[in-house]
Protein backbone atom coordinates (compact mmCIF):
# COMPACT_ATOMS: atom_id res chain seq x y z
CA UNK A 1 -123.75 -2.37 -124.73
CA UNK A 2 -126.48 -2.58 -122.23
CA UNK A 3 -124.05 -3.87 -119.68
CA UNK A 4 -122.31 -0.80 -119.95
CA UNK A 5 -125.62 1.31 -119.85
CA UNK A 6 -126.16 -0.69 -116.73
CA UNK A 7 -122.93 0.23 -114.91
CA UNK A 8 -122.97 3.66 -116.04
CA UNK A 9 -126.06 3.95 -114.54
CA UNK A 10 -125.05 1.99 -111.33
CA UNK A 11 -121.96 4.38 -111.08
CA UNK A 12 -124.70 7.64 -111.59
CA UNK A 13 -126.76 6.37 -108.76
CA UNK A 14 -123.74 5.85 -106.11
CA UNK A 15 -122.48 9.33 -107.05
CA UNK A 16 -126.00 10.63 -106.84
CA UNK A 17 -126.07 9.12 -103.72
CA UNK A 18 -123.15 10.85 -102.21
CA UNK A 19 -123.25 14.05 -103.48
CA UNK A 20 -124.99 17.31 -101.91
CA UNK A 21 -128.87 16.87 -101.49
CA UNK A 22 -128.77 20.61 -103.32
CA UNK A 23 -126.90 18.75 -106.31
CA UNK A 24 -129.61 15.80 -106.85
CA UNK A 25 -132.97 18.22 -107.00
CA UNK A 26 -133.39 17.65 -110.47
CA UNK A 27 -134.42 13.91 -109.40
CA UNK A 28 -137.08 14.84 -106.81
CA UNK A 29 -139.95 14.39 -109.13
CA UNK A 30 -139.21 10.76 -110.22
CA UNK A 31 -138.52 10.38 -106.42
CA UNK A 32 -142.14 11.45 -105.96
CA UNK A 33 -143.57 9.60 -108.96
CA UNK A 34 -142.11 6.48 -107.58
CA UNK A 35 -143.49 6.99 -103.73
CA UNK A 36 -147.10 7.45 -105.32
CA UNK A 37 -146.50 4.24 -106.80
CA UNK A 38 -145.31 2.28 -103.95
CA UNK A 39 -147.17 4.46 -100.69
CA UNK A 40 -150.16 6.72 -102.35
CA UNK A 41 -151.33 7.32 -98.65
CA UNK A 42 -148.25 8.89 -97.62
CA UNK A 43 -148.18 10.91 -100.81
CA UNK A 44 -151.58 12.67 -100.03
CA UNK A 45 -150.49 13.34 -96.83
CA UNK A 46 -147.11 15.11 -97.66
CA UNK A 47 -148.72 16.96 -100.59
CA UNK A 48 -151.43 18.23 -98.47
CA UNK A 49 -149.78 19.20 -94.78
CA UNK A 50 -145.81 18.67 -95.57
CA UNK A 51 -146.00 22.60 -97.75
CA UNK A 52 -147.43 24.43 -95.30
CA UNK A 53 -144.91 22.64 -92.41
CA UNK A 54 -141.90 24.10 -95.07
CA UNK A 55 -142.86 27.03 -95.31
CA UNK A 56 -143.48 27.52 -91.50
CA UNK A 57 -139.85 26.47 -90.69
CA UNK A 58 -138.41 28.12 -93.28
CA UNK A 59 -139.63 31.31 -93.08
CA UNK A 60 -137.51 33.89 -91.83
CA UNK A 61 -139.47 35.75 -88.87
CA UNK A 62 -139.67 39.18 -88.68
CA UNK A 63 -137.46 40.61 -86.29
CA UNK A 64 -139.78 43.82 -84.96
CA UNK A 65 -142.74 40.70 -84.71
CA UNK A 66 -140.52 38.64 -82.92
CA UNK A 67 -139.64 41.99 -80.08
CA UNK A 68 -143.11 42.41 -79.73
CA UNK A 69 -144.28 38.96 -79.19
CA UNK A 70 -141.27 38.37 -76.36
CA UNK A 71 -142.35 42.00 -74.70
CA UNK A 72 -146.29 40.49 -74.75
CA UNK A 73 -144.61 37.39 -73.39
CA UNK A 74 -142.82 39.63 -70.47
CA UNK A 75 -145.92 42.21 -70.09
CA UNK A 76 -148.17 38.70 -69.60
CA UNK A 77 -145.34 37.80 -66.85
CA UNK A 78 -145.51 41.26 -64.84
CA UNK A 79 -149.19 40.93 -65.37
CA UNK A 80 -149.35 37.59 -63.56
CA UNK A 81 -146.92 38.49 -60.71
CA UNK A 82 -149.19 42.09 -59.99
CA UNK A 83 -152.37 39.93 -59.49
CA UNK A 84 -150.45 37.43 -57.28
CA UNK A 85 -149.04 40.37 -55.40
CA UNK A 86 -152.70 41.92 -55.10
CA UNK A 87 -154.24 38.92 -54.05
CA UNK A 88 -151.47 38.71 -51.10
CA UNK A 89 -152.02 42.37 -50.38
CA UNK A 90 -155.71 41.84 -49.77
CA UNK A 91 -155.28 39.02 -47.72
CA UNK A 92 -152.89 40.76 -45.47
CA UNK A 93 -155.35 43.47 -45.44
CA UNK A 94 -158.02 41.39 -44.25
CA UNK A 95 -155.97 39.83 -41.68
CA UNK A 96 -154.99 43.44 -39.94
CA UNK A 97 -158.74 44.17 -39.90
CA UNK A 98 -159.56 41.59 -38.24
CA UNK A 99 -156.52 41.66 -35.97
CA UNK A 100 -157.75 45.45 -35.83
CA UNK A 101 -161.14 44.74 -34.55
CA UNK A 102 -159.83 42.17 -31.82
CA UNK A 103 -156.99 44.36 -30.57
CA UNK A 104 -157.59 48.10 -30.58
CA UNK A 105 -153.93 48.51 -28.95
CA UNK A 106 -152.75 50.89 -31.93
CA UNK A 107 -149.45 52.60 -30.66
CA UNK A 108 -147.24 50.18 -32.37
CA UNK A 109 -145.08 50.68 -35.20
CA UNK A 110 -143.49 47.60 -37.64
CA UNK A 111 -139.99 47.72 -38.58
CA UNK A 112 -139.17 45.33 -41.56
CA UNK A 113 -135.76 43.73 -40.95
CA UNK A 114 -133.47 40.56 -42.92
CA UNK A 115 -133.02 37.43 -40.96
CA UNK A 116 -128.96 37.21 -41.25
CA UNK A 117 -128.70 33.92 -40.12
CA UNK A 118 -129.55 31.37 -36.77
CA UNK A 119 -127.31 31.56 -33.95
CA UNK A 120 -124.08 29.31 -33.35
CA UNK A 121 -125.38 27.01 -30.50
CA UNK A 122 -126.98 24.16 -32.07
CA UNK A 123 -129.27 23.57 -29.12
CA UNK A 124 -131.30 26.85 -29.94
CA UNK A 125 -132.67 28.06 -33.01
CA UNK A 126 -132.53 31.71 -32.46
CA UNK A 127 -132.18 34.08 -35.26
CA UNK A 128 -130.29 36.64 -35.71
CA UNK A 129 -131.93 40.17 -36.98
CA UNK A 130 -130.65 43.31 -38.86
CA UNK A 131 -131.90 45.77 -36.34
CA UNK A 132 -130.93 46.77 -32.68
CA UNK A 133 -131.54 49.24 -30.03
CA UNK A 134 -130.82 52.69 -32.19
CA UNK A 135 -134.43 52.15 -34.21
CA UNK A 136 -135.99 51.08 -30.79
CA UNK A 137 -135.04 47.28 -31.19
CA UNK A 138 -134.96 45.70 -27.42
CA UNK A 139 -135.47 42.85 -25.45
CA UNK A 140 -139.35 41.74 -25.33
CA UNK A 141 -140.19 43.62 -28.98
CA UNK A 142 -142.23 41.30 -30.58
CA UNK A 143 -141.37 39.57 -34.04
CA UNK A 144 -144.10 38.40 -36.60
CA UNK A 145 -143.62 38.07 -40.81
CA UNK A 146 -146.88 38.71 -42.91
CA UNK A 147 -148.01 41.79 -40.53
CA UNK A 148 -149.88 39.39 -38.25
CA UNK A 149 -147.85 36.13 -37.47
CA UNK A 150 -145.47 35.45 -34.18
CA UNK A 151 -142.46 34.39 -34.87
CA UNK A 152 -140.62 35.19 -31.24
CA UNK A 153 -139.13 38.24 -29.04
CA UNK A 154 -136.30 39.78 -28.90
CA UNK A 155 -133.75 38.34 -25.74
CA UNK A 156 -131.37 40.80 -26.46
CA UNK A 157 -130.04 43.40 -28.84
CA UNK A 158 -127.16 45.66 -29.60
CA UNK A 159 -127.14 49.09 -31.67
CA UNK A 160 -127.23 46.85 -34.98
CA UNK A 161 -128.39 43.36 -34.11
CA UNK A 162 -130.66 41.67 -32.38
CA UNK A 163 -131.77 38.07 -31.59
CA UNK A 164 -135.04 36.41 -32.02
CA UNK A 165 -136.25 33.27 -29.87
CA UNK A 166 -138.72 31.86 -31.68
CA UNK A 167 -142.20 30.22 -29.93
CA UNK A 168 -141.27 27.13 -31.70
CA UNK A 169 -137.83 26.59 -29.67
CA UNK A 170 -138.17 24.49 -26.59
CA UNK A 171 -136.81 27.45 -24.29
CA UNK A 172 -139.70 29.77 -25.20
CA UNK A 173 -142.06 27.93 -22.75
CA UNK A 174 -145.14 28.38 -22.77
CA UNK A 175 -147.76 30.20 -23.77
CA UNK A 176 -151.30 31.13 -23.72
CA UNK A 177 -153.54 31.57 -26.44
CA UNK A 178 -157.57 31.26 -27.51
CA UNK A 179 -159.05 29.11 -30.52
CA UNK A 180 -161.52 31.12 -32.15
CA UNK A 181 -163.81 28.64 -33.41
CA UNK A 182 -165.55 30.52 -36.32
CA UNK A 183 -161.86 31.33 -37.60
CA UNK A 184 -160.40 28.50 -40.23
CA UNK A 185 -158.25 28.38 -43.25
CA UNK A 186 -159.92 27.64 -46.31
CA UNK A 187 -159.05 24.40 -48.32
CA UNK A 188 -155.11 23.41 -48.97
CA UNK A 189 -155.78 23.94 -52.71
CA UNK A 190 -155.84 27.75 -52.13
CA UNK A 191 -151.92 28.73 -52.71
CA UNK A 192 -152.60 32.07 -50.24
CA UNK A 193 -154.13 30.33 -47.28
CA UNK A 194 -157.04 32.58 -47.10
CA UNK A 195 -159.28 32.28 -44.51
CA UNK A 196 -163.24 32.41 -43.75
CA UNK A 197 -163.81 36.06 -42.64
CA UNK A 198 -166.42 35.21 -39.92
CA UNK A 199 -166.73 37.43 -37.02
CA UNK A 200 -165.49 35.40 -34.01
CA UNK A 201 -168.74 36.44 -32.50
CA UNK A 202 -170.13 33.99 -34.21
CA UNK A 203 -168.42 31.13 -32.58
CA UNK A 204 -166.37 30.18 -29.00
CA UNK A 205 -163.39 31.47 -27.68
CA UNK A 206 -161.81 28.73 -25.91
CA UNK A 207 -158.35 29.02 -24.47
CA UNK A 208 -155.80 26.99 -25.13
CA UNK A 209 -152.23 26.37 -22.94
CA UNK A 210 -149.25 25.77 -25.26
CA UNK A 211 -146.20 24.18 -25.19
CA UNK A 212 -143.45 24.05 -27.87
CA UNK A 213 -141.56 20.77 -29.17
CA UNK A 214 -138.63 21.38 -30.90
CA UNK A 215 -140.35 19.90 -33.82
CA UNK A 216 -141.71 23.38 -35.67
CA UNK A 217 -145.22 22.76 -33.61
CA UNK A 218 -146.92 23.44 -30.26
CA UNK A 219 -148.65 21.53 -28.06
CA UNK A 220 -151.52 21.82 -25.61
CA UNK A 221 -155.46 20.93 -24.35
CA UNK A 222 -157.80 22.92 -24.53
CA UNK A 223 -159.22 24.58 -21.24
CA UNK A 224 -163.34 24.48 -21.58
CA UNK A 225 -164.98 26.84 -19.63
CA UNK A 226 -167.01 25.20 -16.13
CA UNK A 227 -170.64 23.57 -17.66
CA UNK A 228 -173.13 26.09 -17.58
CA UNK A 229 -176.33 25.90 -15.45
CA UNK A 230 -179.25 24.35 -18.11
CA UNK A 231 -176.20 22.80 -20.03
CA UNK A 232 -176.76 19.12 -20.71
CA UNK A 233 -174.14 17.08 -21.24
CA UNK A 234 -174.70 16.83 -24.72
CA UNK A 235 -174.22 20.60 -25.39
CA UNK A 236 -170.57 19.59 -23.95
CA UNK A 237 -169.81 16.92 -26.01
CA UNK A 238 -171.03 19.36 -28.84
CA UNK A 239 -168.73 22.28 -27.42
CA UNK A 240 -165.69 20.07 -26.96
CA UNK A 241 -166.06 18.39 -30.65
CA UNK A 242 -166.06 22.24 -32.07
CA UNK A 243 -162.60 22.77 -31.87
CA UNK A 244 -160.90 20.81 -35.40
CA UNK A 245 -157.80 21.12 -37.59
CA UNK A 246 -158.38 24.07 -39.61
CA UNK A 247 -158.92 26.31 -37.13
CA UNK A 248 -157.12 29.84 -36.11
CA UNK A 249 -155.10 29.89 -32.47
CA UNK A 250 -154.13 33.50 -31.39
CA UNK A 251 -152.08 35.07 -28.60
CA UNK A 252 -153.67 35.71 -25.60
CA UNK A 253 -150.99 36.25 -22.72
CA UNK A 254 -150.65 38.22 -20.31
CA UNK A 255 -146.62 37.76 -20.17
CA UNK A 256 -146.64 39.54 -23.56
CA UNK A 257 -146.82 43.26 -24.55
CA UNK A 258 -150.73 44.42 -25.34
CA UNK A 259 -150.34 44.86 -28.69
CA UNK A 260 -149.27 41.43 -29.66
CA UNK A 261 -152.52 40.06 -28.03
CA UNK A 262 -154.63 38.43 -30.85
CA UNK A 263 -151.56 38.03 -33.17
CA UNK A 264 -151.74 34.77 -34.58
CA UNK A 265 -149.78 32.03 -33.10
CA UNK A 266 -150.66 29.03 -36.08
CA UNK A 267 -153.66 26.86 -37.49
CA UNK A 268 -154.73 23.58 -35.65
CA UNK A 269 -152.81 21.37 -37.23
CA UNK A 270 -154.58 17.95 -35.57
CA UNK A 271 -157.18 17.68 -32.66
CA UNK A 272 -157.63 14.31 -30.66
CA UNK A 273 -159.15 13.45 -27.39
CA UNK A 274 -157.38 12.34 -24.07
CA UNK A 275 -158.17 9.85 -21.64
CA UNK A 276 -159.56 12.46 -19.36
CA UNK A 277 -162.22 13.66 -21.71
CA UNK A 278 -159.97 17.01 -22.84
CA UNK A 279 -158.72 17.96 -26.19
CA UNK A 280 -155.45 17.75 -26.98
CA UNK A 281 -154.34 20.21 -30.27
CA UNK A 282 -150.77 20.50 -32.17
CA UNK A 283 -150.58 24.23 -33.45
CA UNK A 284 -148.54 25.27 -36.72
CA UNK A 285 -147.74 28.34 -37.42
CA UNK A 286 -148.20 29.60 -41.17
CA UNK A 287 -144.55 29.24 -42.01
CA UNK A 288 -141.25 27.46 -41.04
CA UNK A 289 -140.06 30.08 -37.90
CA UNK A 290 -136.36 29.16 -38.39
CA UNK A 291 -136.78 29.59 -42.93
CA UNK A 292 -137.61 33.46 -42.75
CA UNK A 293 -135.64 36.16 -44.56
CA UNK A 294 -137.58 38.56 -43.35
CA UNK A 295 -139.86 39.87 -40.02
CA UNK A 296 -141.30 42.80 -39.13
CA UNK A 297 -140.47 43.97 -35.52
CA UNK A 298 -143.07 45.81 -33.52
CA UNK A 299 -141.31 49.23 -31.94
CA UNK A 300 -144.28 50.21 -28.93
CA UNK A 301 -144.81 54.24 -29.03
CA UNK A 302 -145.33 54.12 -25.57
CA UNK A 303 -142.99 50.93 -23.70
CA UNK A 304 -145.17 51.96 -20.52
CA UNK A 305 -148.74 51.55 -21.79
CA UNK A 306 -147.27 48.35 -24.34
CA UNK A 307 -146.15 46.97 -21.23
CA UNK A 308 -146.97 42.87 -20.59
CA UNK A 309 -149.87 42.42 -17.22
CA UNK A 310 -147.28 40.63 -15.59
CA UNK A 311 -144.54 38.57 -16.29
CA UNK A 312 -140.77 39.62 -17.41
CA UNK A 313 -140.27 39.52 -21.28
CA UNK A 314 -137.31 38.03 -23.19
CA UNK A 315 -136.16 35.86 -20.01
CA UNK A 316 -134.64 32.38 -20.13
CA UNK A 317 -132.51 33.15 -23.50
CA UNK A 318 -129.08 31.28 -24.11
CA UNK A 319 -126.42 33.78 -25.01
């Protein structure tokens, strides 16, 4: 008899076993009884923290809880994107200011325009623009992105296009611009790239000859002004070491229109000394020339007073 018991228990368990979990509830307690039994840790635990885990997964949430906490989510987005967008405003501000107070050429207007794409011949990296001679687009306007970068002139232009040469393609050439030593970007951990607003009054403008490389960069030494009389040689070797990576380069060419003087070209990317005693500087500008989806072409009010000192704009282009 007990035998039988036995299996019809057996046969109870393996059908228990199978069935629903819905269907074998009514065992759950002696389930629990015997985990006490064998783990009495694990059974605090589960009757302390597993209840409250339940009920927060199966709880239904509330549908007009659940709309407001994704529009919070979205507001907090927007919210995030306005400061960022503030922040780049004011440092765009603060960079026409200063460009402002170091240029007071003001008969300029900016036309924003899309980059369409680089030009077919491999050997140049010009870039095509959405905008051409009927909104005042021509050979020699000046290019920059942010308000106060260079990215190139114009070579040439039709009603609807034009094309930009940038100063990082070897057929630019060269060109001149100053290092303003009290200029510098602030640390790399600053996403904007602000920069130290100090009057360049405060430091040395020392001109700079630049060449590009094909490689994104320019190139060039630094021209130091003759030694001054009551200047030691130590206030040289003092002069010449102030000019480090960091630091601001800006147009200042006479080949270009007046109102691009004091743009800015790039920061000094690396400074090292030559065998002649000069300083030697690679120049980056702020942002990959031949990435941009966008610049902002300068239209002069007046072509006759925007003209360049001397010099021919826009020459020297392939077509």
């Amino acid at each position: 008899m007990s035998s039988r018991r036995a299996l019809t228990a057996l046969c109870l368990l393996v059908v228990l076993s199978l069935a629903a979990p819905r269907l074998a509830v009514w065992v759950d307690p002696m389930a629990r009884l015997a985990e006490t039994l064998v783990a009495p840790s694990q059974s605090v635990i589960r009757a302390v923290f597993l209840p409250r885990a339940e009920r927060l997964i199966d709880t239904d949430p509330n549908p007009a809880v659940a709309g407001l906490e994704a529009q919070t989510q979205q507001l907090r987005t927007l919210l995030r994107r306005s400061e960022q967008r503030v922040r780049e405003l004011e440092r765009l501000i603060e960079q026409l200011q200063q460009g402002r107070l170091l240029n007071q050429f003001t008969g300029v207007n900016q036309l924003d325009a899309a980059v369409i794409g680089l030009h077919a011949n491999l050997s140049t990296s010009l870039l095509k623009v959405l905008a051409g001679t009927r909104t005042g687009v021509g050979p020699g306007s000046v290019a920059v992105f942010d308000g106060v970068n260079v990215v190139g002139r114009v070579v040439d232009s039709d009603e609807r296009l034009c094309r930009v040469l940038p100063i990082t393609d070897r057929q630019a050439g060269r060109l001149r611009g100053v290092v303003l030593t009290a200029e510098r970007l602030t640390p790399e951990s600053d996403p904007l790239g602000r920069r130290v607003r100090v009057g360049p009054a405060e430091g040395q403008r020392l001109s700079v000859i630049l060449e590009p490389n094909g490689r994104g960069v320019l190139t060039g030494s630094v021209e130091y002004p003759p030694i001054q009389a009551g200047e030691t040689l130590e206030d040289r070797a003092r002069r010449e070491q102030a000019v480090e990576p960091g630091m601001l380069v800006r147009l200042s060419d006479p080949s270009w229109p007046r109102s691009a003087q004091m743009l800015v070209l790039g920061v000094i990317e690396r400074a090292e000394r030559l065998d002649n005693d000069r300083r030697r500087v690679t120049v980056r500008p702020l942002a990959d020339l031949e990435r941009l989806s966008e610049v902002s072409l300068r239209v002069p009010v007046d072509a006759l007073a925007d003209a360049p000192e001397q010099g021919v704009p826009g020459a020297g282009a392939p077509r």
